[in-house]
PDB file of N, CA and C in Angstrom:
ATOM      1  N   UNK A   1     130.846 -13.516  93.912  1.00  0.00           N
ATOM      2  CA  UNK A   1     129.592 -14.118  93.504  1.00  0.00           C
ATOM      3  C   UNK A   1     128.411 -13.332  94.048  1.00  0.00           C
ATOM      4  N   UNK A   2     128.759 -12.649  95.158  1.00  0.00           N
ATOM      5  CA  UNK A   2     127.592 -12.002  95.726  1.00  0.00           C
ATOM      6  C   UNK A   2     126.972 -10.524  95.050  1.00  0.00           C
ATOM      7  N   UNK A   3     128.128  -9.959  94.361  1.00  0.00           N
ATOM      8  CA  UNK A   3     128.214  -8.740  94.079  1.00  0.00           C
ATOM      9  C   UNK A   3     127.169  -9.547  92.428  1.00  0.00           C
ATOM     10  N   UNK A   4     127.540 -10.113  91.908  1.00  0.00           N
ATOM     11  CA  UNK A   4     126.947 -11.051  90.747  1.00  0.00           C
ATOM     12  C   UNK A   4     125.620 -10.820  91.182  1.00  0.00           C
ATOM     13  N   UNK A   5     125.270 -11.584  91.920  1.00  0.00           N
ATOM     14  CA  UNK A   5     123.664 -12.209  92.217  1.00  0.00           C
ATOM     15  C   UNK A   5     122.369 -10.407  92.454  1.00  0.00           C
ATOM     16  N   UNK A   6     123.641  -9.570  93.062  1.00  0.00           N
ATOM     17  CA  UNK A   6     122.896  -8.430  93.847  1.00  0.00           C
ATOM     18  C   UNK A   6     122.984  -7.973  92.492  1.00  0.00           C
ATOM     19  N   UNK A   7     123.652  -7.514  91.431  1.00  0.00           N
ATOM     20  CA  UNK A   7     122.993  -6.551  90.402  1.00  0.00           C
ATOM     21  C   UNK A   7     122.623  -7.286  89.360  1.00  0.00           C
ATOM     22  N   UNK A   8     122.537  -9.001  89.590  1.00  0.00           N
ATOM     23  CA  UNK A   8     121.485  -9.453  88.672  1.00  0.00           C
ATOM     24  C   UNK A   8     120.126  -9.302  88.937  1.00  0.00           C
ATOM     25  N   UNK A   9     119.498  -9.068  90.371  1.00  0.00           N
ATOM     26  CA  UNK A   9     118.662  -8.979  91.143  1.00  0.00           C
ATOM     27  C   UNK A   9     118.405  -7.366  90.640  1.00  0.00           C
ATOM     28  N   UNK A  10     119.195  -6.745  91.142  1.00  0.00           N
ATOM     29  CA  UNK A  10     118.402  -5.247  90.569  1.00  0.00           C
ATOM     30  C   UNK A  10     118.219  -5.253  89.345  1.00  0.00           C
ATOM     31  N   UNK A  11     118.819  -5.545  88.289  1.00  0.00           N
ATOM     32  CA  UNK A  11     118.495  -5.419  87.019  1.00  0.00           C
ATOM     33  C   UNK A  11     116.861  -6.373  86.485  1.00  0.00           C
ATOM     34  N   UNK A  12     116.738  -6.920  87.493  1.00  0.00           N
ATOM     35  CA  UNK A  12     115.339  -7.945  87.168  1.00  0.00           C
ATOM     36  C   UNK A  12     114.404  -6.950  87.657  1.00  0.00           C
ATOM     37  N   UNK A  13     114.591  -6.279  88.786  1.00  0.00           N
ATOM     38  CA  UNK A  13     113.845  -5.260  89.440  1.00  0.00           C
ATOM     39  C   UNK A  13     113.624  -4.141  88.456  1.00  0.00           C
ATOM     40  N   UNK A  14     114.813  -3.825  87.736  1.00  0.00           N
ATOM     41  CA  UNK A  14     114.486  -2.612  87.425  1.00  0.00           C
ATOM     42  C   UNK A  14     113.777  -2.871  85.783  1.00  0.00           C
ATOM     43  N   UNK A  15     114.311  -3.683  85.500  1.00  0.00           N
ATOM     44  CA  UNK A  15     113.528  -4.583  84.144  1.00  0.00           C
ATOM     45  C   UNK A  15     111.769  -4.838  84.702  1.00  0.00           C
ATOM     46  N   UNK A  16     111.195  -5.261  85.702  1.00  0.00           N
ATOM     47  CA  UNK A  16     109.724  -5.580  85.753  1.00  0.00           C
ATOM     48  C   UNK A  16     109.557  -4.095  85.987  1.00  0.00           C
ATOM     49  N   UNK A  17     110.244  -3.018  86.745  1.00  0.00           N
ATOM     50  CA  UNK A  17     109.465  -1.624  86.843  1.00  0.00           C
ATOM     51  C   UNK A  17     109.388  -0.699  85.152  1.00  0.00           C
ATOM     52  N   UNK A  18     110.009  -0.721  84.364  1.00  0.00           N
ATOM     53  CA  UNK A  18     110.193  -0.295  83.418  1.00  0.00           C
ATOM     54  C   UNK A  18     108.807  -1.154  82.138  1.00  0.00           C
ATOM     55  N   UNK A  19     108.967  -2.268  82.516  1.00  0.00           N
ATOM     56  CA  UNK A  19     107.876  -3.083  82.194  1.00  0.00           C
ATOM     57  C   UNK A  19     106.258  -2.486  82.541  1.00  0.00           C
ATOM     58  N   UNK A  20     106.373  -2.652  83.624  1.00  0.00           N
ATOM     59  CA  UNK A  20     104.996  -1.818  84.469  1.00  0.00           C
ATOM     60  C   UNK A  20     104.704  -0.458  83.776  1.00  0.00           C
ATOM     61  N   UNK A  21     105.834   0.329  84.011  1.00  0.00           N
ATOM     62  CA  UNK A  21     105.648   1.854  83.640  1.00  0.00           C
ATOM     63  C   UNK A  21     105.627   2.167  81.981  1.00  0.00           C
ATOM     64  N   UNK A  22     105.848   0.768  80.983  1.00  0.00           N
ATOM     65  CA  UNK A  22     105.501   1.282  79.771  1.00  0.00           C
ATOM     66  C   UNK A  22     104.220   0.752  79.648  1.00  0.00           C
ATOM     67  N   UNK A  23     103.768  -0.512  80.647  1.00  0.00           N
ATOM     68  CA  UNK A  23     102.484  -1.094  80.263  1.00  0.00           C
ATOM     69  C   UNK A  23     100.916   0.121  80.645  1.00  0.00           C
ATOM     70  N   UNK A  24     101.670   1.022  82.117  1.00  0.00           N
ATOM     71  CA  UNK A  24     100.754   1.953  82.272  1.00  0.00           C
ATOM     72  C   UNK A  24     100.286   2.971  81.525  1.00  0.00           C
ATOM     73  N   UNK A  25     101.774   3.522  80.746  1.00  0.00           N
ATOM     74  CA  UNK A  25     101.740   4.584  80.167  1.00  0.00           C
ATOM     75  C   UNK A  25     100.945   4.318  78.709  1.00  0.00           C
ATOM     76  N   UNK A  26     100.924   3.166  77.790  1.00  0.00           N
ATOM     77  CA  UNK A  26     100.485   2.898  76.996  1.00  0.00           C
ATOM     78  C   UNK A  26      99.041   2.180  77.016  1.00  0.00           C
ATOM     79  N   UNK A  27      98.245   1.989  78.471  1.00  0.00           N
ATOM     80  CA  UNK A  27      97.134   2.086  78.752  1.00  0.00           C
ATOM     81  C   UNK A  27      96.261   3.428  79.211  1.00  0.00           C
ATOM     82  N   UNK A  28      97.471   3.908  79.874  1.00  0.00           N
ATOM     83  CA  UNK A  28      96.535   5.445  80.114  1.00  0.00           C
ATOM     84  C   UNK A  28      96.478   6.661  79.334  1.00  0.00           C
ATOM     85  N   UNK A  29      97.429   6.106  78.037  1.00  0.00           N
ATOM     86  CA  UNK A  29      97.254   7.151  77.377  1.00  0.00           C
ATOM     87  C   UNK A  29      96.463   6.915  75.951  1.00  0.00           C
ATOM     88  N   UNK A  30      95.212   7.768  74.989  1.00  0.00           N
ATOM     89  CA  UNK A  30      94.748   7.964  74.083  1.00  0.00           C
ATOM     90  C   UNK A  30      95.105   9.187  73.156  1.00  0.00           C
ATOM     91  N   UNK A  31      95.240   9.085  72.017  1.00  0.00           N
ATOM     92  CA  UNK A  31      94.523   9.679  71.043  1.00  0.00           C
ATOM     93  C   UNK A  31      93.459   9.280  70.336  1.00  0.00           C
ATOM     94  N   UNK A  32      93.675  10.978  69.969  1.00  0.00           N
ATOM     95  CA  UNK A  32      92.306  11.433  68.969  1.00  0.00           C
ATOM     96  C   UNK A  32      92.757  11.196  67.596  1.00  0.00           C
ATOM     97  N   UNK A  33      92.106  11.214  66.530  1.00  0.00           N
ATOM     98  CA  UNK A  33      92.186  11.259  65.197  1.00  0.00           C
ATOM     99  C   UNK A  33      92.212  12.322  64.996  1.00  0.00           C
ATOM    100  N   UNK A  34      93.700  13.024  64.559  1.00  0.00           N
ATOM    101  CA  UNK A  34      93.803  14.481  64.252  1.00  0.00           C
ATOM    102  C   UNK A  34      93.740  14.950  63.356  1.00  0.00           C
ATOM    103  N   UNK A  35      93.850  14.026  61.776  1.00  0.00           N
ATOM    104  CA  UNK A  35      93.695  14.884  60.655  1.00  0.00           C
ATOM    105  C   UNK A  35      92.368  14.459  59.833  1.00  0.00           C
ATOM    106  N   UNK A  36      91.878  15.589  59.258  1.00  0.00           N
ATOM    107  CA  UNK A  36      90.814  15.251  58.660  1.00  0.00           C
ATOM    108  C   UNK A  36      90.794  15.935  57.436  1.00  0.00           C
ATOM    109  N   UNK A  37      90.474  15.858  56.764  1.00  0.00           N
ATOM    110  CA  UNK A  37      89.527  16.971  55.292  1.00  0.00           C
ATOM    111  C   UNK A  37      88.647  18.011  55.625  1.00  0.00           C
ATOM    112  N   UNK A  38      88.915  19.202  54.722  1.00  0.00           N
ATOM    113  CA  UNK A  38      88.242  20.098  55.332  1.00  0.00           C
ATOM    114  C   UNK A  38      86.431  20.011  54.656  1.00  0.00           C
ATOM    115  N   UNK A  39      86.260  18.879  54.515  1.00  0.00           N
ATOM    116  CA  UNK A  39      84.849  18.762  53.922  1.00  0.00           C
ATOM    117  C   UNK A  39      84.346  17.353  55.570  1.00  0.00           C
ATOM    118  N   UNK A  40      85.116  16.981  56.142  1.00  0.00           N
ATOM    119  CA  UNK A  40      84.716  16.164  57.645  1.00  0.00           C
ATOM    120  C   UNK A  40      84.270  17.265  58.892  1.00  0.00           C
ATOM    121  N   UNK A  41      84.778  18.618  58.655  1.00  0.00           N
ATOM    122  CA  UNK A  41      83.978  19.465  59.449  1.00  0.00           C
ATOM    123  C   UNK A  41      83.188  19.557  60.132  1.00  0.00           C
ATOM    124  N   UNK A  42      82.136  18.607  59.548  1.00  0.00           N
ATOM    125  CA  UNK A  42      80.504  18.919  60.445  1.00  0.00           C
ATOM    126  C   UNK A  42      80.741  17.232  61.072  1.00  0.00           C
ATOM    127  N   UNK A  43      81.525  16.477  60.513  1.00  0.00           N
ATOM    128  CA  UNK A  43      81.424  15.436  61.819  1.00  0.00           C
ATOM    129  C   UNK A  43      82.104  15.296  62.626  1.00  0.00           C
ATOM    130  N   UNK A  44      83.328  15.922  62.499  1.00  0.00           N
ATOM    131  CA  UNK A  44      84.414  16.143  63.520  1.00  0.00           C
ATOM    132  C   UNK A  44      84.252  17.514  64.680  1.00  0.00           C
ATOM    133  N   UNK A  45      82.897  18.430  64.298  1.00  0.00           N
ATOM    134  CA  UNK A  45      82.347  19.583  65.334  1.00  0.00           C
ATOM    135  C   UNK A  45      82.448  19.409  66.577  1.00  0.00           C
ATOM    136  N   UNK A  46      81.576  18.522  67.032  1.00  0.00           N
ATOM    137  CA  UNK A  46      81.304  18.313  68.201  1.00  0.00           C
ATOM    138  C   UNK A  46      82.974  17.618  69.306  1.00  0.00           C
ATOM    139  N   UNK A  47      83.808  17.076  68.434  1.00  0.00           N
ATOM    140  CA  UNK A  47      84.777  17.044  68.977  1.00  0.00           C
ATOM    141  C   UNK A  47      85.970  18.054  69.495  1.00  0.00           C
ATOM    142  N   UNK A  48      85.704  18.598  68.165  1.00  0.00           N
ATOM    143  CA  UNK A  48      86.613  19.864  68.428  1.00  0.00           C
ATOM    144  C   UNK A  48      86.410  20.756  69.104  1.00  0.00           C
ATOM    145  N   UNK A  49      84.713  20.563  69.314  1.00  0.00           N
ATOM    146  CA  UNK A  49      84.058  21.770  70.040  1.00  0.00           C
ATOM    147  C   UNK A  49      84.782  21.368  72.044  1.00  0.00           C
ATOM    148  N   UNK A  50      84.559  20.200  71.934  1.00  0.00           N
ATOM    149  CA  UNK A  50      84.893  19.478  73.526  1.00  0.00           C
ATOM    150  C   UNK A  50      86.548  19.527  73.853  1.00  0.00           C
ATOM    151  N   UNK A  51      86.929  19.698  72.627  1.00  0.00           N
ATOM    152  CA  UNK A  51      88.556  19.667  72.805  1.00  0.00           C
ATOM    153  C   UNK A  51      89.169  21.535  73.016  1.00  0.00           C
ATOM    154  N   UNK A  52      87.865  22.587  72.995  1.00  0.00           N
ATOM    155  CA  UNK A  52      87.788  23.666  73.376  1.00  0.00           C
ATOM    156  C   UNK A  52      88.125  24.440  71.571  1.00  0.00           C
ATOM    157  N   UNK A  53      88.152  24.269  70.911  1.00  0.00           N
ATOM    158  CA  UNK A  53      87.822  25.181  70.016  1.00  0.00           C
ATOM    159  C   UNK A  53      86.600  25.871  69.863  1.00  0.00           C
ATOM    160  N   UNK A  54      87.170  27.290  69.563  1.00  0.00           N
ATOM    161  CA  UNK A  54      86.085  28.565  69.670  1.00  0.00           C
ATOM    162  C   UNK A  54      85.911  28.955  68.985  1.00  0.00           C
ATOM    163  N   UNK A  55      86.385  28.832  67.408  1.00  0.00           N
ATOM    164  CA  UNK A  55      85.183  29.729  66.400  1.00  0.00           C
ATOM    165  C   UNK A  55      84.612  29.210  65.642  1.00  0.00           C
ATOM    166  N   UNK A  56      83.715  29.933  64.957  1.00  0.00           N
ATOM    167  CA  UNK A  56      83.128  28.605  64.376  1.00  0.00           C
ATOM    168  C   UNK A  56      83.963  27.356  63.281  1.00  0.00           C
ATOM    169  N   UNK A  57      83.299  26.083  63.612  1.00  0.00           N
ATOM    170  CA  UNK A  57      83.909  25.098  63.064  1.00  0.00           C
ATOM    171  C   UNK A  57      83.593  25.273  61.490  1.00  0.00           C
ATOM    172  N   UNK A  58      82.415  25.936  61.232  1.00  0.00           N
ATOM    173  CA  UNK A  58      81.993  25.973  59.524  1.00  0.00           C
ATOM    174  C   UNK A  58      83.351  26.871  58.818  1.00  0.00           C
ATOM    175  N   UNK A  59      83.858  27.256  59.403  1.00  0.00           N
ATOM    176  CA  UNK A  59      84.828  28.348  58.729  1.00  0.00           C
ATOM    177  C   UNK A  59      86.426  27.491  58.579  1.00  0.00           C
ATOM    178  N   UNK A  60      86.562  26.015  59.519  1.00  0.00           N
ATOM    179  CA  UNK A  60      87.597  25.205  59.113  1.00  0.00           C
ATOM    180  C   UNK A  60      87.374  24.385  57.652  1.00  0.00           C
ATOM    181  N   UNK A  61      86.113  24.940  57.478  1.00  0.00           N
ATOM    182  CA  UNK A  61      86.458  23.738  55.932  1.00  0.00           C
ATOM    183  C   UNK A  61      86.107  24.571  55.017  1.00  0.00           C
ATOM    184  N   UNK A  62      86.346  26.152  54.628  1.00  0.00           N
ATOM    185  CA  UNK A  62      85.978  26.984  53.754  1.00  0.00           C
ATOM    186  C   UNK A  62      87.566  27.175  53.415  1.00  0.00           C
ATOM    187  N   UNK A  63      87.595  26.910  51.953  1.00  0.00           N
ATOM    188  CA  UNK A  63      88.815  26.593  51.438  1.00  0.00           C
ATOM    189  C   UNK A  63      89.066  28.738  50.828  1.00  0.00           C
ATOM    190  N   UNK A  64      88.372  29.616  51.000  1.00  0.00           N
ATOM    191  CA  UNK A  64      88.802  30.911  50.936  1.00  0.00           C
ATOM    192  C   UNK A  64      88.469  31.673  51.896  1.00  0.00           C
ATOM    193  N   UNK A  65      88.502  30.893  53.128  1.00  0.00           N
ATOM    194  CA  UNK A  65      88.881  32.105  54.111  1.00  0.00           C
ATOM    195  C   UNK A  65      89.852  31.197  55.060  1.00  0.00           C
ATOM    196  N   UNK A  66      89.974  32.441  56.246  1.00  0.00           N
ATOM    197  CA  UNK A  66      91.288  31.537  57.166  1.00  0.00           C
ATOM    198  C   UNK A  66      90.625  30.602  58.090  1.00  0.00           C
ATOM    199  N   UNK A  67      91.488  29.386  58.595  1.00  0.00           N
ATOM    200  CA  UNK A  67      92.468  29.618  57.897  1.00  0.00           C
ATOM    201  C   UNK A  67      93.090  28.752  56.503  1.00  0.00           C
ATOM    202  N   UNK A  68      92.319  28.091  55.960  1.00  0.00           N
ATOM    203  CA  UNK A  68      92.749  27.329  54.784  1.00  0.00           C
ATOM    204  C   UNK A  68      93.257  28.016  53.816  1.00  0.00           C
ATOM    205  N   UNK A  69      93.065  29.076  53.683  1.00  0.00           N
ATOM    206  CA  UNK A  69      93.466  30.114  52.395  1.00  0.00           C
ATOM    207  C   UNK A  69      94.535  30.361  52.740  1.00  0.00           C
ATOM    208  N   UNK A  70      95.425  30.151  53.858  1.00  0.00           N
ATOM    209  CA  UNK A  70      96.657  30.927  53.898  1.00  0.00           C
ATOM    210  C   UNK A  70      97.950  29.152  53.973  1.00  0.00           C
ATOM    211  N   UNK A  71      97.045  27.991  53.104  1.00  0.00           N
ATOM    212  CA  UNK A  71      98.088  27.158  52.747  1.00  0.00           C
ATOM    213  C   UNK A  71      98.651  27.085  51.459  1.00  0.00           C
ATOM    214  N   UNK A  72      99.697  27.373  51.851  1.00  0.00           N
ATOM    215  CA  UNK A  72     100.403  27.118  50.088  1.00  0.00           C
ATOM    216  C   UNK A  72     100.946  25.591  49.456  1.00  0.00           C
ATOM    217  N   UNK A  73     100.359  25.176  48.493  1.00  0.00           N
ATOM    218  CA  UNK A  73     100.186  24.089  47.882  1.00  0.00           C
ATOM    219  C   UNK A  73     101.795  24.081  47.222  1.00  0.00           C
ATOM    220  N   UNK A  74     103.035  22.948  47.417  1.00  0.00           N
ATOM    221  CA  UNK A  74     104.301  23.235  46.300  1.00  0.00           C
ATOM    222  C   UNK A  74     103.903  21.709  45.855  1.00  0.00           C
ATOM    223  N   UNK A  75     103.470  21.247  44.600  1.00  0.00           N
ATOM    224  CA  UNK A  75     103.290  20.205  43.689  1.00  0.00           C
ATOM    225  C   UNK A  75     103.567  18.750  45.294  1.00  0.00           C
ATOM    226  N   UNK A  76     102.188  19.123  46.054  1.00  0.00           N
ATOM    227  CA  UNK A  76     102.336  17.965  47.204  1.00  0.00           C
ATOM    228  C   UNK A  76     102.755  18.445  48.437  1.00  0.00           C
ATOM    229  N   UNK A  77     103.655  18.887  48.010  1.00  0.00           N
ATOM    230  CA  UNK A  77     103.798  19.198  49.753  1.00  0.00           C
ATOM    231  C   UNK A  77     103.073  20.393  50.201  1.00  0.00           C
ATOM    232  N   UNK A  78     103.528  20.983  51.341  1.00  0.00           N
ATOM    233  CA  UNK A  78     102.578  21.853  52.122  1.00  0.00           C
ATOM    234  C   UNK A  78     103.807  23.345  52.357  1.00  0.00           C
ATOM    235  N   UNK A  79     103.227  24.111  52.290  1.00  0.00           N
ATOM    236  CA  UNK A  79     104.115  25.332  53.158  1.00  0.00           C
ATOM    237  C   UNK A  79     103.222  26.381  54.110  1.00  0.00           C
ATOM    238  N   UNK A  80     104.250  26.866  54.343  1.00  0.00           N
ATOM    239  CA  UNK A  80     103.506  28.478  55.696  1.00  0.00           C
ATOM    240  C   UNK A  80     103.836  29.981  55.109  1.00  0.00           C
ATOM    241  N   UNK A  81     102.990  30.722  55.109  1.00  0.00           N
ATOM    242  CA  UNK A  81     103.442  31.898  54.931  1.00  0.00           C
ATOM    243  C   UNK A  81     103.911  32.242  56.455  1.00  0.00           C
ATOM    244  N   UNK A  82     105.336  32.808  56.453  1.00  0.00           N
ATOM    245  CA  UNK A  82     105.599  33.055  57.880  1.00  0.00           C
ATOM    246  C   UNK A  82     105.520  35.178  58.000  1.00  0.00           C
ATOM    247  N   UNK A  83     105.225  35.855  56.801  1.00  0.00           N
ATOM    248  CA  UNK A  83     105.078  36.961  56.727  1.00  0.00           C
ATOM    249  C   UNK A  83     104.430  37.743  56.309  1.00  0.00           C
ATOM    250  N   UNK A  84     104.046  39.165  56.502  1.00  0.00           N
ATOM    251  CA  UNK A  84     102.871  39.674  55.451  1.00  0.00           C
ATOM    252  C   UNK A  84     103.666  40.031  54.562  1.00  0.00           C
ATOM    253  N   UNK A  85     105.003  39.953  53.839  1.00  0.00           N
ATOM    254  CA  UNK A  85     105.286  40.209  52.938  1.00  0.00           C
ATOM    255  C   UNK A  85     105.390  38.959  52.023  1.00  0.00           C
ATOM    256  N   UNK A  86     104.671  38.103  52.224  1.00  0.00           N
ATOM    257  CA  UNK A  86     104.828  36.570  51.450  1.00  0.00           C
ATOM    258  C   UNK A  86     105.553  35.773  51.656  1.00  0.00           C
ATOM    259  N   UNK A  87     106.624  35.942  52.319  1.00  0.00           N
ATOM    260  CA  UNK A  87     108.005  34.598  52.916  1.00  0.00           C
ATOM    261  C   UNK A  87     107.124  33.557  53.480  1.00  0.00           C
ATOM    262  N   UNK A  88     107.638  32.330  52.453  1.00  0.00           N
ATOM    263  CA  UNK A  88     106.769  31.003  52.627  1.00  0.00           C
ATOM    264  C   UNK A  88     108.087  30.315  52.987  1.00  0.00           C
ATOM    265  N   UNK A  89     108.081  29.336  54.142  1.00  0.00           N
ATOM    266  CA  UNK A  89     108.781  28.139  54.573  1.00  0.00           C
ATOM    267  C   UNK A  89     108.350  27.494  54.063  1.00  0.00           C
ATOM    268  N   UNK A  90     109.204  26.157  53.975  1.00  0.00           N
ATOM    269  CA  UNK A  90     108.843  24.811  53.633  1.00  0.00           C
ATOM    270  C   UNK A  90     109.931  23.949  53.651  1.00  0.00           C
ATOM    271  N   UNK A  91     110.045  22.488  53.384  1.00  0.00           N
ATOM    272  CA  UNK A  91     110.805  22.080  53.334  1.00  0.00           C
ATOM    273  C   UNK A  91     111.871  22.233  52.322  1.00  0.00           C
ATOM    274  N   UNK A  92     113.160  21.314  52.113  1.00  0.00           N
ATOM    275  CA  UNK A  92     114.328  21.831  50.994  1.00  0.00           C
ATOM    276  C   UNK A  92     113.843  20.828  49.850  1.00  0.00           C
ATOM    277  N   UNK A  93     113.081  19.764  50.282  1.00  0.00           N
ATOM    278  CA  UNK A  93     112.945  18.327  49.370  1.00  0.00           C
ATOM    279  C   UNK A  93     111.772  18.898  48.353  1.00  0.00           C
ATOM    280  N   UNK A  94     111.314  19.680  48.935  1.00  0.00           N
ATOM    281  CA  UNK A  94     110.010  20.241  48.696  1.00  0.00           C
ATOM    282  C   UNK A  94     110.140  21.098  47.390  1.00  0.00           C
ATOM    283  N   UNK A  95     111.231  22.234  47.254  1.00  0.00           N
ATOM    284  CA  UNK A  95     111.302  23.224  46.342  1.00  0.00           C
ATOM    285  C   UNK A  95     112.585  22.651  45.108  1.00  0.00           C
ATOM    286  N   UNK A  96     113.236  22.361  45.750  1.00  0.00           N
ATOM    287  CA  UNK A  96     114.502  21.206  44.949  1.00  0.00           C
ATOM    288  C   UNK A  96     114.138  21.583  43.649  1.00  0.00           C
ATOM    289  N   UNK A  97     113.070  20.653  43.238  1.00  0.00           N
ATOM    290  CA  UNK A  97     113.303  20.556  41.790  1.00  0.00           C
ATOM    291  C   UNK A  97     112.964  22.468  40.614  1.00  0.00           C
ATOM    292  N   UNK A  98     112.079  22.841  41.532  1.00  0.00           N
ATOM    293  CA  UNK A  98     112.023  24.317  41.218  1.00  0.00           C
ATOM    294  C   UNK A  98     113.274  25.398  41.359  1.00  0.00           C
ATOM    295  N   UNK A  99     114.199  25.107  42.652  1.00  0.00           N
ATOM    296  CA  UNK A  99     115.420  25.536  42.467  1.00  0.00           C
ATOM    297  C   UNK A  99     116.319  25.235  41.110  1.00  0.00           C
ATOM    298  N   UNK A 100     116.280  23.771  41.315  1.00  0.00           N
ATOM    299  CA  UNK A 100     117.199  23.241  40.292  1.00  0.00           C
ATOM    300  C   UNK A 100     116.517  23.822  38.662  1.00  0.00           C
ATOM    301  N   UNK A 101     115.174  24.324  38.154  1.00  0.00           N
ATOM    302  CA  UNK A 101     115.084  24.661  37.194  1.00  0.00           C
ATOM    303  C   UNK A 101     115.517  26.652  37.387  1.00  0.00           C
ATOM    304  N   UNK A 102     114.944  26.956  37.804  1.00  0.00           N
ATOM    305  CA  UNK A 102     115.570  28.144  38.040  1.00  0.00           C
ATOM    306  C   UNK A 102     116.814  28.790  38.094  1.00  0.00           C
ATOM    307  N   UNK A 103     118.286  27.609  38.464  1.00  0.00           N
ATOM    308  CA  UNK A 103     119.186  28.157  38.591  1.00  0.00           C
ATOM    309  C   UNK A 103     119.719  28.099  36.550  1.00  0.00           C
ATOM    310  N   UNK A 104     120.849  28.490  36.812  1.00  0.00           N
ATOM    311  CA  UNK A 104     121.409  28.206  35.371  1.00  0.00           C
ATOM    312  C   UNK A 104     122.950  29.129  35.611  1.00  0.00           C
ATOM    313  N   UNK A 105     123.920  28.579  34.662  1.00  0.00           N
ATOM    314  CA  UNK A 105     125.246  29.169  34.748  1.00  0.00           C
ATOM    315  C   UNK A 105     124.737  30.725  35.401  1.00  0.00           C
ATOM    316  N   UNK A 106     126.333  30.860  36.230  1.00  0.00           N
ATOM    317  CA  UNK A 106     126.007  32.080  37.096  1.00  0.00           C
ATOM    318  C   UNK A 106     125.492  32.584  38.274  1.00  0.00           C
ATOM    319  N   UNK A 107     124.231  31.668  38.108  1.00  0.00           N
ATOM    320  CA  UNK A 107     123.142  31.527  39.245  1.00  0.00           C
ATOM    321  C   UNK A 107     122.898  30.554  39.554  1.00  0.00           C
ATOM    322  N   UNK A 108     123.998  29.843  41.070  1.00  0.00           N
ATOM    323  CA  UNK A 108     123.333  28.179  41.261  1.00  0.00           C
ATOM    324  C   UNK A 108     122.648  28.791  42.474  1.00  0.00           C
ATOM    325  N   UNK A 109     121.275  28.781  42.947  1.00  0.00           N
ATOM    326  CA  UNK A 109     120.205  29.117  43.643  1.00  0.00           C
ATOM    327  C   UNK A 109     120.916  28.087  44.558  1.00  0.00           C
ATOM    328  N   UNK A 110     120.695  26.926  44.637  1.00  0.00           N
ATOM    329  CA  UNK A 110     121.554  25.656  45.377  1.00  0.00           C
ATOM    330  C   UNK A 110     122.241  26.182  46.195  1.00  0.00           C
ATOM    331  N   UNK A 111     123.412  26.637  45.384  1.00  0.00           N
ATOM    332  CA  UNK A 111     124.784  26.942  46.460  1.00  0.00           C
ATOM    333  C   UNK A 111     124.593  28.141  47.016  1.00  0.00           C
ATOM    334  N   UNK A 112     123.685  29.305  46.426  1.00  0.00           N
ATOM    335  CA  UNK A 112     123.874  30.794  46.705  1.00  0.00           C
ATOM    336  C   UNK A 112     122.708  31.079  47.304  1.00  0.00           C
ATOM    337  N   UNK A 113     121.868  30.608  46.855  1.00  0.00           N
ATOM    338  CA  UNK A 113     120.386  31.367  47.457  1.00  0.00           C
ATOM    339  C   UNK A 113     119.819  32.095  46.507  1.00  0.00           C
ATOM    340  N   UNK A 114     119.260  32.582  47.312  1.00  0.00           N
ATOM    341  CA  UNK A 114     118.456  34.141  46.532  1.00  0.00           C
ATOM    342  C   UNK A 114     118.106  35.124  47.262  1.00  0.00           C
ATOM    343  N   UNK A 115     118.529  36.162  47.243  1.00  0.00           N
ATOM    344  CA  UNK A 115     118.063  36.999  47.872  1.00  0.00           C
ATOM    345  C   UNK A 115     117.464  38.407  46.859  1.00  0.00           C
ATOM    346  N   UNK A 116     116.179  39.125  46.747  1.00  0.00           N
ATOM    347  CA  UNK A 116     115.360  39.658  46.063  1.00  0.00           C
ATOM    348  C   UNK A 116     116.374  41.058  46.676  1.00  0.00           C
ATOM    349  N   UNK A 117     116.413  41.918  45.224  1.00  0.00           N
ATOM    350  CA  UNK A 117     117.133  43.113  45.546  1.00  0.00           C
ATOM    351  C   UNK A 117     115.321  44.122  45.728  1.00  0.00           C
ATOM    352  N   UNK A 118     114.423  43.788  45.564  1.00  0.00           N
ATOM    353  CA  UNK A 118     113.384  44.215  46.749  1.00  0.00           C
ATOM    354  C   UNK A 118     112.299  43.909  46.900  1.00  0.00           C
ATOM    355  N   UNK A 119     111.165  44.079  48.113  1.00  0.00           N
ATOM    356  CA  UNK A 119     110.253  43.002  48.473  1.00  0.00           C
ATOM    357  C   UNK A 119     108.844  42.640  47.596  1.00  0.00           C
ATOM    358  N   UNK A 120     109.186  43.536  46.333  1.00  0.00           N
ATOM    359  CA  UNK A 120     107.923  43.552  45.342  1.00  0.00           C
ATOM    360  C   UNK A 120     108.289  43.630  43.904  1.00  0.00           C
TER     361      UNK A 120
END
């Protein structure tokens, strides 16, 4: 009975500290509002400026220079150019239906891929 009582006792202990330490952590911690439009620019400046960004902020909402110009639009979703030779990541959910028109007997893009016999 004793062995009972002693790790019902710690478990109450360790239940109010776990209590405490999510009530702290979810008081001491904030965010910011991180996404914006690149036309919120001039009201989101002064934040970004305090959050240490250094160049100018007018150049985050100019949709042809960097860096907005270097997002690639796939019907909604978003991608990265990860190269100067054009290799764009993105997700698989993302290109799917463009794979799936592209492939055809011979060529299931799906199962095989693609690989370009050269980079231009």
């Amino acid at each position: 009975m004793t062995a009972t009582v002693s790790t019902n006792s710690n478990l109450k202990c360790l239940a109010k500290a776990t209590a405490i330490a999510l009530l702290w952590t979810v008081t001491a911690t904030s965010a910011d509002e991180g996404m914006w439009m690149p036309g919120q620019t001039a009201e989101v400046c002064a934040a970004m400026r305090a959050d240490g960004l250094q160049i100018d902020p007018a150049q985050l909402g100019r949709l042809d220079a960097d860096p907005l110009n270097a997002i690639v639009s796939l019907g909604g979703c978003s991608a990265s150019f990860v190269s100067p030779q054009g290799l764009v990541a993105t997700n698989h959910h993302c290109v799917l239906e463009s794979i799936q028109y592209h492939s055809k007997e011979g060529q299931d893009y799906l199962t095989d891929g693609f690989l370009a016999k050269s980079p231009g």
